[in-house]
Protein backbone atom coordinates (compact mmCIF):
# COMPACT_ATOMS: atom_id res chain seq x y z
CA UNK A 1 -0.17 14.69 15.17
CA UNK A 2 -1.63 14.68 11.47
CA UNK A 3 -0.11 11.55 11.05
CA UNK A 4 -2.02 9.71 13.73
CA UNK A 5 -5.16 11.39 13.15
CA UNK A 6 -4.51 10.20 9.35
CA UNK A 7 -3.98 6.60 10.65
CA UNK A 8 -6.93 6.32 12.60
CA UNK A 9 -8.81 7.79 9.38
CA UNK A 10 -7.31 4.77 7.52
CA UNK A 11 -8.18 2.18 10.00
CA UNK A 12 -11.83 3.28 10.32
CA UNK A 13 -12.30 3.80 6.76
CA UNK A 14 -10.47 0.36 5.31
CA UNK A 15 -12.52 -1.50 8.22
CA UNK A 16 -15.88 0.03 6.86
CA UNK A 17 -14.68 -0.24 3.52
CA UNK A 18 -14.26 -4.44 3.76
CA UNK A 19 -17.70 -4.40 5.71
CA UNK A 20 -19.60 -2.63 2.26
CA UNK A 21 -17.45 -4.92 -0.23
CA UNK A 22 -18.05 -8.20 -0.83
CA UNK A 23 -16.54 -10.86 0.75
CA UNK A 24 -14.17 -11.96 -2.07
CA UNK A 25 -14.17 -8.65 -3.89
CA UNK A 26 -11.02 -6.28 -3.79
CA UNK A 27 -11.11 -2.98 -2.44
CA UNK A 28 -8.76 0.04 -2.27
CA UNK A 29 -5.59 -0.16 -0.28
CA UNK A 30 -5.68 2.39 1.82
CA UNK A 31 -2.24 1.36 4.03
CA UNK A 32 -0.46 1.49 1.02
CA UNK A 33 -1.30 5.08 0.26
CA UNK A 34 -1.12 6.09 3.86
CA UNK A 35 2.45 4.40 3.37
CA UNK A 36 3.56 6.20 0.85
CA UNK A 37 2.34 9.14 2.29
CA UNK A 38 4.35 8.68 5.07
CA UNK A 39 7.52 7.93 2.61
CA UNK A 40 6.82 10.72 0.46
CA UNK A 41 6.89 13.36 3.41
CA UNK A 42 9.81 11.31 5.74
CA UNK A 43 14.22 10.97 4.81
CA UNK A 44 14.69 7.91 3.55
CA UNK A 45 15.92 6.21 6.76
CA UNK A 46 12.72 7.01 7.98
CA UNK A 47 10.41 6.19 5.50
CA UNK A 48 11.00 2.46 5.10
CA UNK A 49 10.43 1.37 8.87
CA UNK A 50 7.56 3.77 9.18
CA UNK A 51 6.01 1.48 5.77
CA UNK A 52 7.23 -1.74 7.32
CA UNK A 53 5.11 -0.57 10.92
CA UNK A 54 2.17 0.42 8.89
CA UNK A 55 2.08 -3.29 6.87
CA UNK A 56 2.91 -4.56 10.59
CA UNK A 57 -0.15 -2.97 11.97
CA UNK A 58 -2.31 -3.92 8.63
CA UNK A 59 -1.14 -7.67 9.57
CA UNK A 60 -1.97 -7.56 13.43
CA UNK A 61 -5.71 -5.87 12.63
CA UNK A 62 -6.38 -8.33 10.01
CA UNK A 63 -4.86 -11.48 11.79
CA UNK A 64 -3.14 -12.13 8.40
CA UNK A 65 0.04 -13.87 8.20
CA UNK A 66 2.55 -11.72 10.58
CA UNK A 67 5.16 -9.64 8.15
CA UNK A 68 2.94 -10.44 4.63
CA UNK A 69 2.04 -6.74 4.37
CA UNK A 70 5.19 -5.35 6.26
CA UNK A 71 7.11 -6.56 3.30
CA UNK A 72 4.88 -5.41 0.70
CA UNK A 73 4.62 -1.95 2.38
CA UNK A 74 8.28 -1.84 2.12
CA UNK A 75 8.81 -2.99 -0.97
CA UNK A 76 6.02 -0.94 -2.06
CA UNK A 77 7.38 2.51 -0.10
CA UNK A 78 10.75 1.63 -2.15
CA UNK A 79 9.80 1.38 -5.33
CA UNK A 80 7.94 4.51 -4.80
CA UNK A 81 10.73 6.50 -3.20
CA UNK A 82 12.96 4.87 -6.16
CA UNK A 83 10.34 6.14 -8.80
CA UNK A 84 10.42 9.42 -7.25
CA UNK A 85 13.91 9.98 -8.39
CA UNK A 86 12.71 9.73 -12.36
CA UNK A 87 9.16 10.43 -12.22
CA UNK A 88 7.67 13.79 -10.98
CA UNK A 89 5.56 12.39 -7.76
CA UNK A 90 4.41 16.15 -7.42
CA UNK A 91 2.14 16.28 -11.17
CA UNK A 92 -0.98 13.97 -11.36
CA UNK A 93 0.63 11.77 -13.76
CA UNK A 94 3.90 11.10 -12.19
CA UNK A 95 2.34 10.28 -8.62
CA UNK A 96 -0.24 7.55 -10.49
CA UNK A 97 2.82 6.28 -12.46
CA UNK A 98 4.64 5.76 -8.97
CA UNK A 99 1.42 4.48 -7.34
CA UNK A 100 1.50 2.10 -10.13
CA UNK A 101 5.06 0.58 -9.41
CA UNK A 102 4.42 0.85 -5.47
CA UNK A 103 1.48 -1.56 -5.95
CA UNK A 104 3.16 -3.96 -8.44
CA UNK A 105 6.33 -3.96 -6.08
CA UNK A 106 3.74 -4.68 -3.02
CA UNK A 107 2.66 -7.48 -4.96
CA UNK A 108 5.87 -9.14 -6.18
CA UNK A 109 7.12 -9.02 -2.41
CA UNK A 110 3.24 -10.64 -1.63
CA UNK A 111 4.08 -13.72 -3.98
CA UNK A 112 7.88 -13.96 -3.45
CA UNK A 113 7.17 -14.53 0.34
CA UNK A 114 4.17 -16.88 -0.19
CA UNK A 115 6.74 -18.89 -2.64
CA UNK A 116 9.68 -18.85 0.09
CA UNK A 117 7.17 -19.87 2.60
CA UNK A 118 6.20 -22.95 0.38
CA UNK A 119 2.28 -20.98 0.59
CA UNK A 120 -0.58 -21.93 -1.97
CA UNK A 121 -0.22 -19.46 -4.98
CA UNK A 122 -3.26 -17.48 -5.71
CA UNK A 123 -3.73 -17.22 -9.29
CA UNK A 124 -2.68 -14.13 -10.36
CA UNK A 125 -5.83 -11.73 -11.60
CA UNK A 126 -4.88 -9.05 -13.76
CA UNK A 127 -8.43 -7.30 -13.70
CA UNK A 128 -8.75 -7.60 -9.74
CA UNK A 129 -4.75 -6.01 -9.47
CA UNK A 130 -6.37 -2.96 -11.69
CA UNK A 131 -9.39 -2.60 -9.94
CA UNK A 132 -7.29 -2.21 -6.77
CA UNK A 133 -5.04 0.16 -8.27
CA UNK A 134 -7.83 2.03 -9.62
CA UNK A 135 -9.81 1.94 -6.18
CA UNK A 136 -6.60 2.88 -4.29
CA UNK A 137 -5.85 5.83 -6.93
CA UNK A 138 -8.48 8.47 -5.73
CA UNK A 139 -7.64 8.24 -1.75
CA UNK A 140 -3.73 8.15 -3.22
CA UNK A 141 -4.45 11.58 -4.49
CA UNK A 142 -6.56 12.89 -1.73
CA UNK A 143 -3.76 12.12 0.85
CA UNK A 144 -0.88 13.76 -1.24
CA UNK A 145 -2.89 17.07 -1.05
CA UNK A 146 -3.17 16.59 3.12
């Protein structure tokens, strides 16, 4: 039941989140962190489709391309779950580190689709990729300690 009240917490705060931001401005990611959330407290054969449903459900509220964020959730939940073999999720430190790969694995699966699909490539921002991760970071944190 946490879960779903979580999700619904997500939904209403990313939807008043892209309301307050500027149009083109980036803001936090807060399905990824609900994501790995999920990952982080579900087996392994669990935790992947519960990250690709989440990205699903990011792609049908946003009427984004269908599967964009599904895959990026994945990838994303993967690399996390793969980092948590090396890196202590559980510390500060180790769970930013892992936040970090999660969000560079969400967007590597982001531009290898757009490149199968033969989509325009955005250029690729450096300073907008840390200002999500460091947007993303603090509701990251606050979800681990749910």
């Amino acid at each position: 039941m946490k879960a779903w009240g979580l999700l619904l917490g997500v939904v209403l705060a990313q939807g008043l989140l892209a309301s307050l931001l500027p149009q083109d401005g980036m803001g936090p990611d807060l399905f990824l962190a609900y994501a790995l959330w999920l990952a982080g407290r579900n087996p392994l054969f669990l935790a992947l489709p519960y990250a690709w449903g989440v990205g699903l459900l990011q792609d049908l509220l946003g009427f984004g391309l269908l599967g964009l964020h599904a895959l990026g959730l994945t990838l994303g939940a993967y690399a996390y779950l793969w980092a948590g073999r090396f890196l202590p999720t559980g510390t500060t430190l180790g769970g930013s580190l892992a936040l970090l790969l999660a969000q560079l694995a969400k967007w590597l699966g982001f531009f290898l689709l757009a490149y199968l699909l033969r989509l325009d490539l955005p250029p690729l921002a450096l300073g907008l990729l840390a200002l999500e991760y460091f947007l993303t970071l603090p509701f990251f944190l606050l979800l681990r300690r749910v």
